[in-house]
Protein backbone atom coordinates (compact mmCIF):
# COMPACT_ATOMS: atom_id res chain seq x y z
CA UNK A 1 79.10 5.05 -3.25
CA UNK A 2 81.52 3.03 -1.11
CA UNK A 3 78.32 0.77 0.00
CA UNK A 4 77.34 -0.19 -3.62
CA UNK A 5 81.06 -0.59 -4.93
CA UNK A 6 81.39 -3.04 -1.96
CA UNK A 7 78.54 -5.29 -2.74
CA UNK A 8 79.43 -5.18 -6.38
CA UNK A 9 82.39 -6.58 -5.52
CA UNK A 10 80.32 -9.46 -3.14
CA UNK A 11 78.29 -10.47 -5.88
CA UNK A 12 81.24 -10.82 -8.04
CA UNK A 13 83.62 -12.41 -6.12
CA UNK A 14 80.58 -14.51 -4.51
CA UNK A 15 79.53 -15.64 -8.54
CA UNK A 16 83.07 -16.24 -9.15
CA UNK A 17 83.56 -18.44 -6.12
CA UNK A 18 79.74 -20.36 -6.70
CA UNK A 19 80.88 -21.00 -10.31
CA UNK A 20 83.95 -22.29 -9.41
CA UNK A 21 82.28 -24.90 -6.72
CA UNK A 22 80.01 -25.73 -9.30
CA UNK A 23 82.16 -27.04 -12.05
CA UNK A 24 84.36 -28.83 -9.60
CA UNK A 25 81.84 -30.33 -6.91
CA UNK A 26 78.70 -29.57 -8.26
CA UNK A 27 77.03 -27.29 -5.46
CA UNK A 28 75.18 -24.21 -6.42
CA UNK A 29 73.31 -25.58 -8.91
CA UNK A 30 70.73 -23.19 -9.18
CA UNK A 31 72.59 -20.07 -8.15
CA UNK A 32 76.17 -20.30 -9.89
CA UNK A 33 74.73 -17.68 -12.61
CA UNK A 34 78.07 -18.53 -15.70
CA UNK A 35 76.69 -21.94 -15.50
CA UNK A 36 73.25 -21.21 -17.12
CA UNK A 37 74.93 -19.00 -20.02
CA UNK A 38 74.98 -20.91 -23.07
CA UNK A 39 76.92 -18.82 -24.89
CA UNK A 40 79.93 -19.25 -22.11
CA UNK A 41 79.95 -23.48 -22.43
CA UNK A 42 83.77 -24.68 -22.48
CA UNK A 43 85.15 -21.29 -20.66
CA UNK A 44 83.15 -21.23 -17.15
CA UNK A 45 86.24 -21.58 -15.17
CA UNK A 46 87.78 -18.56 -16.86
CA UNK A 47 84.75 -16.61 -16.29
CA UNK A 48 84.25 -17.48 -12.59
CA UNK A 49 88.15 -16.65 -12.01
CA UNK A 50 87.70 -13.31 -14.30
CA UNK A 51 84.80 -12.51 -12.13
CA UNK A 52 86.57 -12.83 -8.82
CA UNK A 53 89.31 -10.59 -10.06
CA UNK A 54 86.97 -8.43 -11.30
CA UNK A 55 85.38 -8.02 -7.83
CA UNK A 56 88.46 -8.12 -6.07
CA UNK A 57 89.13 -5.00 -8.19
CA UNK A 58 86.03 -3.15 -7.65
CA UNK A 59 86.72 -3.85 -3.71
CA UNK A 60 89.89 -1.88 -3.60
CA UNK A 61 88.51 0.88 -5.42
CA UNK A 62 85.62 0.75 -3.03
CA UNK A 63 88.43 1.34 -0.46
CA UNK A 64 89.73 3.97 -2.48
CA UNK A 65 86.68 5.44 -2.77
CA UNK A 66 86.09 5.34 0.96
CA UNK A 67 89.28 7.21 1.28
CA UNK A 68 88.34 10.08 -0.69
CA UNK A 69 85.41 11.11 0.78
């Protein structure tokens, strides 16, 4: 469980991060996923800054998960 919580929180904090380099310098075009959601136009940097606290979140209770077991 510890293993999947942790690369939950990679892909988050990783699709955060891409989205974030994307609106500012324009790398990641292809992979920054918020960028090709229509729906999310106007509010990408919220998103990609939601998503890295998201995953920073799921990566401590990864650790607390680790501890548990």
């Amino acid at each position: 469980m510890k293993n999947l919580l942790g690369f939950v929180a990679f892909l988050l904090i990783a699709q955060g991060a891409g989205g974030i380099a994307h609106t500012f310098i324009g790398w990641f075009d292809k992979w920054a996923l918020v960028d090709h959601l229509a729906f999310l136009d106007g509010y990408e940097i919220y998103v990609c800054v939601l998503l890295i606290a998201l995953g920073l979140a799921v990566g401590a209770a990864s650790d607390a998960v680790g501890r548990h077991e």
